[in-house]
PDB file of N, CA and C in Angstrom:
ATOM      1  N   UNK A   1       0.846  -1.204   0.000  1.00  0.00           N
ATOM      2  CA  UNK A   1       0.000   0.000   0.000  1.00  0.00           C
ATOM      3  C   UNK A   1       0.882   1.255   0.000  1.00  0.00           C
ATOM      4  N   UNK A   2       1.947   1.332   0.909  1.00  0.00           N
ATOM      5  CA  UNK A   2       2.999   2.314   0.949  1.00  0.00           C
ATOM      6  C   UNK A   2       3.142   2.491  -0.377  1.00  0.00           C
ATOM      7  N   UNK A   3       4.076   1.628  -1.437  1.00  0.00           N
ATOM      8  CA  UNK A   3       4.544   1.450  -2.623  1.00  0.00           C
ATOM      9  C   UNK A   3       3.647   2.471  -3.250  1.00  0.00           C
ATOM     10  N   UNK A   4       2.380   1.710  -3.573  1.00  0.00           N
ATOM     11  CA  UNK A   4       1.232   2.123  -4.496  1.00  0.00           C
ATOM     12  C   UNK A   4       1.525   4.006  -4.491  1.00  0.00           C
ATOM     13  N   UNK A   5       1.275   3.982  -3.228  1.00  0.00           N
ATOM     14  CA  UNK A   5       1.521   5.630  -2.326  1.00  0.00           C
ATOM     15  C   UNK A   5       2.833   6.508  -2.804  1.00  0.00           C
ATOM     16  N   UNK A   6       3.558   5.954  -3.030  1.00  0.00           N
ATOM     17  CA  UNK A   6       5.238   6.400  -3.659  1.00  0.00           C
ATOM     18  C   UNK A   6       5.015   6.869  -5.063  1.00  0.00           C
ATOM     19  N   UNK A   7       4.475   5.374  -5.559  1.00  0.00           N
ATOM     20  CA  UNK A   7       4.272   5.184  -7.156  1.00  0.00           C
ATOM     21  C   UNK A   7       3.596   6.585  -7.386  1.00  0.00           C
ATOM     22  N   UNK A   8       2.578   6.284  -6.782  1.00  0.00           N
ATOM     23  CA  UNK A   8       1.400   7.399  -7.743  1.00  0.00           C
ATOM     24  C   UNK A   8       1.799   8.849  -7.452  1.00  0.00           C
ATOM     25  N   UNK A   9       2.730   9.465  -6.125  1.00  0.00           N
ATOM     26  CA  UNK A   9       3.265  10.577  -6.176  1.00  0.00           C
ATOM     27  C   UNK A   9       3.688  11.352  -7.509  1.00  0.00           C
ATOM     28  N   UNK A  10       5.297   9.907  -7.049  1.00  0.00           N
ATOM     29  CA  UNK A  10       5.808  10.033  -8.508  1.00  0.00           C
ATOM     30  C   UNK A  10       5.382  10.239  -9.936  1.00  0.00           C
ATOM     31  N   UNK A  11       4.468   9.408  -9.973  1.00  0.00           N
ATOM     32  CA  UNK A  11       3.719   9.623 -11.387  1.00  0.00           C
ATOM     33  C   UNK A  11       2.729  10.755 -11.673  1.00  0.00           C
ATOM     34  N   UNK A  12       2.281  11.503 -10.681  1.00  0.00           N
ATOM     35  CA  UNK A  12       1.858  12.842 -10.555  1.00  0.00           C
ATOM     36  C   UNK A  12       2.873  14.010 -10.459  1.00  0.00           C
ATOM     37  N   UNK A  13       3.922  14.138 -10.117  1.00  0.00           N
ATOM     38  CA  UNK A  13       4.807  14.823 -10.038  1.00  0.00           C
ATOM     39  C   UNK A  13       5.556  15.068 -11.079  1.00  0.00           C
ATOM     40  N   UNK A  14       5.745  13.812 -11.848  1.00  0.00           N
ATOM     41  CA  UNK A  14       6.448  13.811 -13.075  1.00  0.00           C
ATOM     42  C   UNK A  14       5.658  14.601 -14.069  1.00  0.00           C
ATOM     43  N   UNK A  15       3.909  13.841 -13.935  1.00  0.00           N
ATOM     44  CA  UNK A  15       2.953  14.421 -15.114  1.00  0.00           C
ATOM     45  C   UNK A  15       2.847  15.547 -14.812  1.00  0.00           C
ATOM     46  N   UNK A  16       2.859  16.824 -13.933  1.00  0.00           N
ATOM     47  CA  UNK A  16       2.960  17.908 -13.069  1.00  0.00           C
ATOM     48  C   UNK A  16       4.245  18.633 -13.603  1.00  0.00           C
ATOM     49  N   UNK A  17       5.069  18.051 -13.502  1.00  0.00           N
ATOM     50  CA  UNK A  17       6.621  18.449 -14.314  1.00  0.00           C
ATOM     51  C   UNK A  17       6.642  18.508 -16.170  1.00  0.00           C
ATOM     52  N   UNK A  18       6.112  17.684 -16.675  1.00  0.00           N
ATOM     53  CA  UNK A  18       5.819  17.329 -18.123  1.00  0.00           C
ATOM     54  C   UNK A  18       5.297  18.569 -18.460  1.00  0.00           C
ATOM     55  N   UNK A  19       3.609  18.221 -17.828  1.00  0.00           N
ATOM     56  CA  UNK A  19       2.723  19.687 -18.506  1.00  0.00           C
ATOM     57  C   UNK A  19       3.309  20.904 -18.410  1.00  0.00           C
ATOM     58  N   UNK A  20       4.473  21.325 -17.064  1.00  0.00           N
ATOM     59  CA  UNK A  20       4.942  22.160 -17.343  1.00  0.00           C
ATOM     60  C   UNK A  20       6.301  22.515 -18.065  1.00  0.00           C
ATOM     61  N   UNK A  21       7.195  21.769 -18.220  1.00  0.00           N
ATOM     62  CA  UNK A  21       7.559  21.508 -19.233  1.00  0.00           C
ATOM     63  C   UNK A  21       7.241  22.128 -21.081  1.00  0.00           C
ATOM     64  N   UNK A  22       5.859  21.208 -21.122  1.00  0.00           N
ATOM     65  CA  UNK A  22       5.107  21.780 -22.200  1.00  0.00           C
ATOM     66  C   UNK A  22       5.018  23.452 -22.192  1.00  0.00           C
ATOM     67  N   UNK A  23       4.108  23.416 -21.176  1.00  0.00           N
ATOM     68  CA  UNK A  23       3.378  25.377 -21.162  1.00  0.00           C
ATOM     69  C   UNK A  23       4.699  25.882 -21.489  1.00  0.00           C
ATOM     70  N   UNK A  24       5.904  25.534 -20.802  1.00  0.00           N
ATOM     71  CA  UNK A  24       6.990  26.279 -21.386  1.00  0.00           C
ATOM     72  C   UNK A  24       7.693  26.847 -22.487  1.00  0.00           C
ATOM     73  N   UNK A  25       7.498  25.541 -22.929  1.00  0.00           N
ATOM     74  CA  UNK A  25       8.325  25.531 -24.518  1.00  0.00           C
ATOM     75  C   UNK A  25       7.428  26.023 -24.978  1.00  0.00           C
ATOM     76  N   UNK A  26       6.076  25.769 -24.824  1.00  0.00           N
ATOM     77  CA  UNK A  26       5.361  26.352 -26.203  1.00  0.00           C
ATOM     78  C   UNK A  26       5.170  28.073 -25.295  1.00  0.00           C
ATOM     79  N   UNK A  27       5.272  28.661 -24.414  1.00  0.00           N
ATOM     80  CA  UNK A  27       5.584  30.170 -24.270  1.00  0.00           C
ATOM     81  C   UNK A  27       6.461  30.452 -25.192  1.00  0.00           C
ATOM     82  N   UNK A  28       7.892  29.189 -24.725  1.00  0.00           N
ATOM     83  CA  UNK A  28       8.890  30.371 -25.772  1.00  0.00           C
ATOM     84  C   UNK A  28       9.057  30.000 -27.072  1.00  0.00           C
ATOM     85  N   UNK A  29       8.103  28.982 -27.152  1.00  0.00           N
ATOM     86  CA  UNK A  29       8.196  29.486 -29.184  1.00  0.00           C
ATOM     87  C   UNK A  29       7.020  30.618 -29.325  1.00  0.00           C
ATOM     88  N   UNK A  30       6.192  31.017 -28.628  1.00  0.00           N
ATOM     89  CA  UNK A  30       5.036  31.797 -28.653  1.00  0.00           C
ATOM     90  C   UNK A  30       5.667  33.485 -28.161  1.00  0.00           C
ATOM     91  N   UNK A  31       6.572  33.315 -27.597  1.00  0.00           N
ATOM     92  CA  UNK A  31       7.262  34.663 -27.257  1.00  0.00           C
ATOM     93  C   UNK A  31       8.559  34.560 -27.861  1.00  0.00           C
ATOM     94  N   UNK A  32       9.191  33.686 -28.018  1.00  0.00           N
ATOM     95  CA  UNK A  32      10.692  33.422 -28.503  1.00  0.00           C
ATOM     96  C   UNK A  32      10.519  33.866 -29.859  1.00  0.00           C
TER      97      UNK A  32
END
């Protein structure tokens, strides 16, 4: 149950990191 609890952080954090990621790049081709 812990695990599960780790896992799914991680995998929210990452997808959390990604999307922003995204918004980024596409700012700076949108302002760049």
């Amino acid at each position: 149950m812990k695990w599960l609890g780790i896992q799914e952080a991680y995998v929210l954090s990452n997808l959390c990191y990604y999307t922003f990621e995204m918004e980024l790049a596409q700012n700076l081709a949108y302002f760049g």
